[in-house]
Protein backbone atom coordinates (compact mmCIF):
# COMPACT_ATOMS: atom_id res chain seq x y z
CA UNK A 1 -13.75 -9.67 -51.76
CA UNK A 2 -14.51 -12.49 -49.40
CA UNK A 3 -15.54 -11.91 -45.67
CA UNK A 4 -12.43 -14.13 -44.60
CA UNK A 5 -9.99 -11.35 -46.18
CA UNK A 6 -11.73 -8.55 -44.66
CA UNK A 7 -12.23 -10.37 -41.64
CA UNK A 8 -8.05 -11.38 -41.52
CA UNK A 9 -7.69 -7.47 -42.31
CA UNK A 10 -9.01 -6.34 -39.32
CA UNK A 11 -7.18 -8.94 -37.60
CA UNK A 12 -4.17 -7.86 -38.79
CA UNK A 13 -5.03 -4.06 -37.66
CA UNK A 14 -6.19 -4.87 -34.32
CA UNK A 15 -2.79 -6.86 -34.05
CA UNK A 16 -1.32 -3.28 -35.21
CA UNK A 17 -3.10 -1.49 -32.45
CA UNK A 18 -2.48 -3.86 -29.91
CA UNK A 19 1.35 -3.43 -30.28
CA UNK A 20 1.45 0.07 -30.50
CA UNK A 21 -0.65 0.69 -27.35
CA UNK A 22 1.74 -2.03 -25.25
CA UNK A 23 3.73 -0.20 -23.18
CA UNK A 24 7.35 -1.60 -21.11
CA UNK A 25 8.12 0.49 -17.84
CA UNK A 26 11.00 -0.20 -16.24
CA UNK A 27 12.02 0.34 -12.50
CA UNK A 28 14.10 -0.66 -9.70
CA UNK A 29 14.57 -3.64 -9.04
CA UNK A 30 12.68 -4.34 -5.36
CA UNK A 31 15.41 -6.47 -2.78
CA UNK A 32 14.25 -9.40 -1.61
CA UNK A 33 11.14 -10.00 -3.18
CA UNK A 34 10.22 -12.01 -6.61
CA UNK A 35 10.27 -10.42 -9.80
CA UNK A 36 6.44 -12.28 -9.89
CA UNK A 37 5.59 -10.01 -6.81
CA UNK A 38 7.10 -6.56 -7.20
CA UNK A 39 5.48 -7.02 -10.65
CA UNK A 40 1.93 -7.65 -9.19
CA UNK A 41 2.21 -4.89 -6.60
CA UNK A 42 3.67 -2.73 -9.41
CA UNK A 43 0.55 -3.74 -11.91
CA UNK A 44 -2.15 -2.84 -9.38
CA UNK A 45 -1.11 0.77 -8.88
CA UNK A 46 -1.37 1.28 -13.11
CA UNK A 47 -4.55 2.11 -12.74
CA UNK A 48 -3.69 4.81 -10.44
CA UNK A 49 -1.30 6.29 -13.54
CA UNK A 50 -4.32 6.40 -16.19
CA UNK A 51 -3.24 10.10 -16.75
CA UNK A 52 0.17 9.18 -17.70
CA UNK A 53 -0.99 6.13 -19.70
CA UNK A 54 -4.05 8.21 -21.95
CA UNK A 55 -4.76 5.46 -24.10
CA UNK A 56 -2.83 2.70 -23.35
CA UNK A 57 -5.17 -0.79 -21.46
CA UNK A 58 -3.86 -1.03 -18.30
CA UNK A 59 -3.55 -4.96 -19.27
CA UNK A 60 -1.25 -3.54 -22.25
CA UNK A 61 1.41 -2.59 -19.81
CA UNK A 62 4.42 -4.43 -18.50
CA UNK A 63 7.14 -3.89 -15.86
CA UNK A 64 11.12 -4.50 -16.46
CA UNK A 65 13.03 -4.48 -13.48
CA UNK A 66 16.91 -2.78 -13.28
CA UNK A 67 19.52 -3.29 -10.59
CA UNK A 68 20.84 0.04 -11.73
CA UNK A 69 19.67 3.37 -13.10
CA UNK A 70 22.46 3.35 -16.04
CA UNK A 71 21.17 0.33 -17.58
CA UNK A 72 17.48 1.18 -16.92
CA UNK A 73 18.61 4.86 -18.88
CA UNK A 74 20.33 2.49 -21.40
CA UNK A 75 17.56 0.59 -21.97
CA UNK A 76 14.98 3.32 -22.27
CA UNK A 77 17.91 5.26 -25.03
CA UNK A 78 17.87 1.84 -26.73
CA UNK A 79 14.10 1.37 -27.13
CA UNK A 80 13.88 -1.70 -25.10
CA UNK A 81 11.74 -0.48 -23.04
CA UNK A 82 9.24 2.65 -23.36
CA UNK A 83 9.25 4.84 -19.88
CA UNK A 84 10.69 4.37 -16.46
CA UNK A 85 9.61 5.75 -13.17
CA UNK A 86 11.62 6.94 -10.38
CA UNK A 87 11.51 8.81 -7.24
CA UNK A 88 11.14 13.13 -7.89
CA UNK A 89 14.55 14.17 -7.33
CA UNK A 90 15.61 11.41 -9.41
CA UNK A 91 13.90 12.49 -12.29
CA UNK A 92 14.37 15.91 -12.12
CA UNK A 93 18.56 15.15 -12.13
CA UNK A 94 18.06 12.90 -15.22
CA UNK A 95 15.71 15.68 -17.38
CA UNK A 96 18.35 18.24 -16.50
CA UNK A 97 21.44 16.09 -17.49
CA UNK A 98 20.00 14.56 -20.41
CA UNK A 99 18.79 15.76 -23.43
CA UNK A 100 17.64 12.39 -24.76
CA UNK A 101 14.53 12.24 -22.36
CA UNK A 102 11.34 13.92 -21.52
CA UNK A 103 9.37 13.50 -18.77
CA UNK A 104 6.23 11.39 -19.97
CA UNK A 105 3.96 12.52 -16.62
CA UNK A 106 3.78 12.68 -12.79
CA UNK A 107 2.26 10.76 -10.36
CA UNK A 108 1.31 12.06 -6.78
CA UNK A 109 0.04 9.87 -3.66
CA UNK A 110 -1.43 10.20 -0.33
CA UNK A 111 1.43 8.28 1.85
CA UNK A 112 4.83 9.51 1.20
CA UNK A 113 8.07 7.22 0.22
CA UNK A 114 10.85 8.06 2.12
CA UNK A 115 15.00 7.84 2.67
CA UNK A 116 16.40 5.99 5.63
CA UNK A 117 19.68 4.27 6.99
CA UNK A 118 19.96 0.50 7.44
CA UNK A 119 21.59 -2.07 9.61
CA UNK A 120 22.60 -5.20 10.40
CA UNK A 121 20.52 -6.75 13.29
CA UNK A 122 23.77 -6.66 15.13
CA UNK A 123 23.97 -3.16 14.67
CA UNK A 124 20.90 -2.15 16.60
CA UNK A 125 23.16 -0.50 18.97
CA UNK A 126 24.50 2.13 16.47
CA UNK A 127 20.93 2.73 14.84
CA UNK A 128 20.09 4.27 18.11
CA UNK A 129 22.41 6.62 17.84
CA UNK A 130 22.24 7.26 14.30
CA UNK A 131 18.41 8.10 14.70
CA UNK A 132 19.08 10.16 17.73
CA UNK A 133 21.48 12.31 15.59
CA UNK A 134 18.60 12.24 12.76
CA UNK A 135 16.44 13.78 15.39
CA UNK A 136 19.46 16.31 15.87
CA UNK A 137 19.55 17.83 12.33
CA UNK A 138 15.95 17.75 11.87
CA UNK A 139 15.28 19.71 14.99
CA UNK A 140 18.18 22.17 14.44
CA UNK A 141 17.28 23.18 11.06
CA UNK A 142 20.50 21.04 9.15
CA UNK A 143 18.45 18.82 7.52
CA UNK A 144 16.20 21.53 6.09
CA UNK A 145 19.43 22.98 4.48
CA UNK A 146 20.49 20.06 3.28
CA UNK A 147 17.52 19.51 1.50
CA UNK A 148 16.81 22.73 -0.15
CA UNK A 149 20.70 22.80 -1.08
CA UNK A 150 20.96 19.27 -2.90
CA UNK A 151 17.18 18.67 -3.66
CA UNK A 152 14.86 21.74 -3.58
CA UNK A 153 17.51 24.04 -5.24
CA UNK A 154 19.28 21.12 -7.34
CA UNK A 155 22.84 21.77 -6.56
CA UNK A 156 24.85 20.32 -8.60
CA UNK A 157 26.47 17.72 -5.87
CA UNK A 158 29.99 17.63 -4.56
CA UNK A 159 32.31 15.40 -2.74
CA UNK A 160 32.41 15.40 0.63
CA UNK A 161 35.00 15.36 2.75
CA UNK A 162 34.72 13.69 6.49
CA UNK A 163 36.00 14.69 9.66
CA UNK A 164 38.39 12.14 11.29
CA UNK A 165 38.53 11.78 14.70
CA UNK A 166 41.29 10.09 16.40
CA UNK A 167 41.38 7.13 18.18
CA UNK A 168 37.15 6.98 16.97
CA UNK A 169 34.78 3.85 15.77
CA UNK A 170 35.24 3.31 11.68
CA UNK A 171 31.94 3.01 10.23
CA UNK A 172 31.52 1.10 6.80
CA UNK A 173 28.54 3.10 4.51
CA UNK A 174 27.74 1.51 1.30
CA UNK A 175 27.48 3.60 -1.61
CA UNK A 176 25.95 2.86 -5.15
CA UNK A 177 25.73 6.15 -6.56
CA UNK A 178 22.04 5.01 -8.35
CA UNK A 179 19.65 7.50 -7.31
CA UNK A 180 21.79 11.31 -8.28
CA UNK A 181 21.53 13.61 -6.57
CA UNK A 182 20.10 11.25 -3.20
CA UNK A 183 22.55 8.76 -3.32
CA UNK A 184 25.96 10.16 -5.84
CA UNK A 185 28.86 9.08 -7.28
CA UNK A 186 30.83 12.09 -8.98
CA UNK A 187 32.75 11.11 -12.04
CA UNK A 188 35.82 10.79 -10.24
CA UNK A 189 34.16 8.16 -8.40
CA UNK A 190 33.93 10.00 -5.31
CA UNK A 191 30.70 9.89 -3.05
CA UNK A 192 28.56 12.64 -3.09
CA UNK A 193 25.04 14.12 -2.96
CA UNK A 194 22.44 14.64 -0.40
CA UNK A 195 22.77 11.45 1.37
CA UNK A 196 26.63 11.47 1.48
CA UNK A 197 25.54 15.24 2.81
CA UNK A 198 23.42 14.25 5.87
CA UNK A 199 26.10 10.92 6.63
CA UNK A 200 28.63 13.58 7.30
CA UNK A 201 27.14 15.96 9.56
CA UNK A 202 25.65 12.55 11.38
CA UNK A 203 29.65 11.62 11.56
CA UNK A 204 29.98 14.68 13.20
CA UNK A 205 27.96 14.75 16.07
CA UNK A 206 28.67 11.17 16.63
CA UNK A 207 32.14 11.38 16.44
CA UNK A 208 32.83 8.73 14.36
CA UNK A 209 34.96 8.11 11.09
CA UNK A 210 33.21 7.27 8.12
CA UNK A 211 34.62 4.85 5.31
CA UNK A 212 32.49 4.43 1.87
CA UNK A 213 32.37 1.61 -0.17
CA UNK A 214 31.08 1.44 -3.60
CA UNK A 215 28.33 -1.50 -3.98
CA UNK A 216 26.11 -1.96 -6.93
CA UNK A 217 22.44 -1.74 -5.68
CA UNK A 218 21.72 -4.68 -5.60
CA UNK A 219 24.31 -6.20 -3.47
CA UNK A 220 23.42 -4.04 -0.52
CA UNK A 221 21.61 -6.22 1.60
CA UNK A 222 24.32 -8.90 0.69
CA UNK A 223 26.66 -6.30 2.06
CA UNK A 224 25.05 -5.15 5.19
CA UNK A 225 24.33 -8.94 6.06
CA UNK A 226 28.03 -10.06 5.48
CA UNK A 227 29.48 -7.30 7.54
CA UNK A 228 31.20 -6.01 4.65
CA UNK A 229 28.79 -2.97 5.40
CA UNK A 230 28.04 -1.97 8.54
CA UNK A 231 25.14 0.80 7.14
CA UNK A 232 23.57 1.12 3.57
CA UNK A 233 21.07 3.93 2.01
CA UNK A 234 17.88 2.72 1.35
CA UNK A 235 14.09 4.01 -0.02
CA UNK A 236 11.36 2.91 1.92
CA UNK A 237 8.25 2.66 -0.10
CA UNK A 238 5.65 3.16 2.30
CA UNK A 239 2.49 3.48 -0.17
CA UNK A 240 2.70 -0.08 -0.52
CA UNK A 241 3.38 -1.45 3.28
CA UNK A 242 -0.33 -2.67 3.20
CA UNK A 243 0.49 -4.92 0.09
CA UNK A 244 2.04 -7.99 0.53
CA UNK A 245 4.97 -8.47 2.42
CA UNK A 246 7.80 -6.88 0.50
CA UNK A 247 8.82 -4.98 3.81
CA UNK A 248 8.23 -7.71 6.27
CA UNK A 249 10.91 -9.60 3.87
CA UNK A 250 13.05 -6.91 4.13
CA UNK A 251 12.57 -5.63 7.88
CA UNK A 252 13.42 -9.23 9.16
CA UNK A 253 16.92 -9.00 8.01
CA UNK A 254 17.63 -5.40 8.44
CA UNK A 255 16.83 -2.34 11.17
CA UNK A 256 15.56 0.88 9.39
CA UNK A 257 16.20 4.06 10.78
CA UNK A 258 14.25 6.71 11.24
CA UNK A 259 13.43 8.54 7.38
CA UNK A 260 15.28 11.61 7.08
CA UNK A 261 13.51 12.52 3.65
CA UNK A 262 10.05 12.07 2.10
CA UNK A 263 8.15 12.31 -1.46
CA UNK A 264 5.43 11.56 -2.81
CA UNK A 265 5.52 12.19 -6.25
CA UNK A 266 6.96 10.04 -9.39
CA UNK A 267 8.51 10.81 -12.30
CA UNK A 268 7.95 9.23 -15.58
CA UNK A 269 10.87 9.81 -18.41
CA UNK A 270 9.83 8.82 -21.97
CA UNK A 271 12.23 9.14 -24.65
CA UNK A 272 12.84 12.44 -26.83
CA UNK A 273 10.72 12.24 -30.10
CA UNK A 274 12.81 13.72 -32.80
């Protein structure tokens, strides 16, 4: 046989190779920022997965970005893409509640990711007070509950019900229900979870009434700077404030309160192999 047929042979299997090594991860979509940059800051922390990825080039991998976790889950079920990644807690709630997935690997960093409250830059007034009554449940030992009940211990969540107080300031919380059992929506379409947890005993000490709306993810900050919104739940990914300038983007629109939980560990979810 010629050395043109052997030579398009091992074409053809390094061709083979090459698209059975690629790999599609998809993630959350990253708020006001470029699909070009959340990739790039996405791409350079790969290499920082090589246990995960045993085998695959770094080069080899690409990132699809999801407004919500259902059609990221959909996706992945599908075969459109190969893996996601997502916060701990996250993954842990889809493993147990699905059958269809494994998890692929774990990831672990030195700087920790973290839950907070936003608002409006009109609002700066009322972030005051929600981070002094942050300060409140931490120091009193409610937040520590809270977390070991929805998080630690996975609880399955609940509803919850708020105080009202009469003749008290309505606050508007955006909801999404994207990140169980963080941020919740029971199937009843209810709020629930951890966050919906630590709003409520905030509520209380404030004495305020509390009024959810239900926002896809990524019409939060749309929300918050519309006034439709007057707070909305939000991840702060602080292992990448010294990349570009993602957070600058965000905090010139928004005021972050102070976290109320951290992580620093990621989930990958694969697929079940029959």
């Amino acid at each position: 046989m010629s050395k043109k047929f052997f030579a398009a042979v091992f074409l053809f299997v390094l061709l083979l190779v090459g698209t059975a090594c690629a790999e599609v991860v998809g993630r959350f979509t990253v708020i006001n920022s470029s699909t070009q940059d959340a990739a790039s800051i996405m791409m350079k922390h790969f290499e920082d997965y090589s246990e995960v990825y045993i085998g695959i080039d770094i080069n080899d991998i690409s990132v699809k970005f999801y407004d919500s976790l259902n059609t990221m889950l959909l996706a992945l079920n599908k075969g459109e893409i190969d893996s996601i990644t997502v916060p701990r807690p996250v993954g842990r709630y889809v493993i147990e509640n699905n059958k269809n997935f494994n998890v692929k690997g774990f990831n672990y960093w030195d700087s920790l990711d973290s839950s907070t409250l936003n608002f409006g830059l009109m609002n700066a007034e009322l972030a005051e007070k929600f981070n002094e009554a942050i300060a409140g449940i931490k120091q009193d030992g409610t937040l520590a509950m809270l977390t070991d009940k929805y998080i630690e211990n996975f609880e399955t969540p609940a509803s919850e019900t708020f105080e009202k107080f009469d003749d008290a300031e309505t606050i508007t919380v955006a909801v999404t229900g994207d990140l169980p059992p963080i941020d919740y929506v029971d199937a009843s379409g209810t709020p629930a979870g951890f966050n919906v947890a630590v709003l409520k005993e905030i509520a209380k000490r404030l004495h305020v009434n509390i009024k959810t709306i239900s926002i896809d993810s990524g019409s939060r900050i749309a929300a918050l700077t519309s006034g439709r919104a007057d707070v909305i739940f939000w991840l702060r990914g602080d292992r990448y404030k010294h990349e570009v300038t993602i957070a600058d983007k965000i905090n010139s629109t928004i005021i972050l309160s102070e976290p109320y939980y951290f992580w620093n560990e990621q989930y990958f979810i694969c697929k079940r192999r029959k």
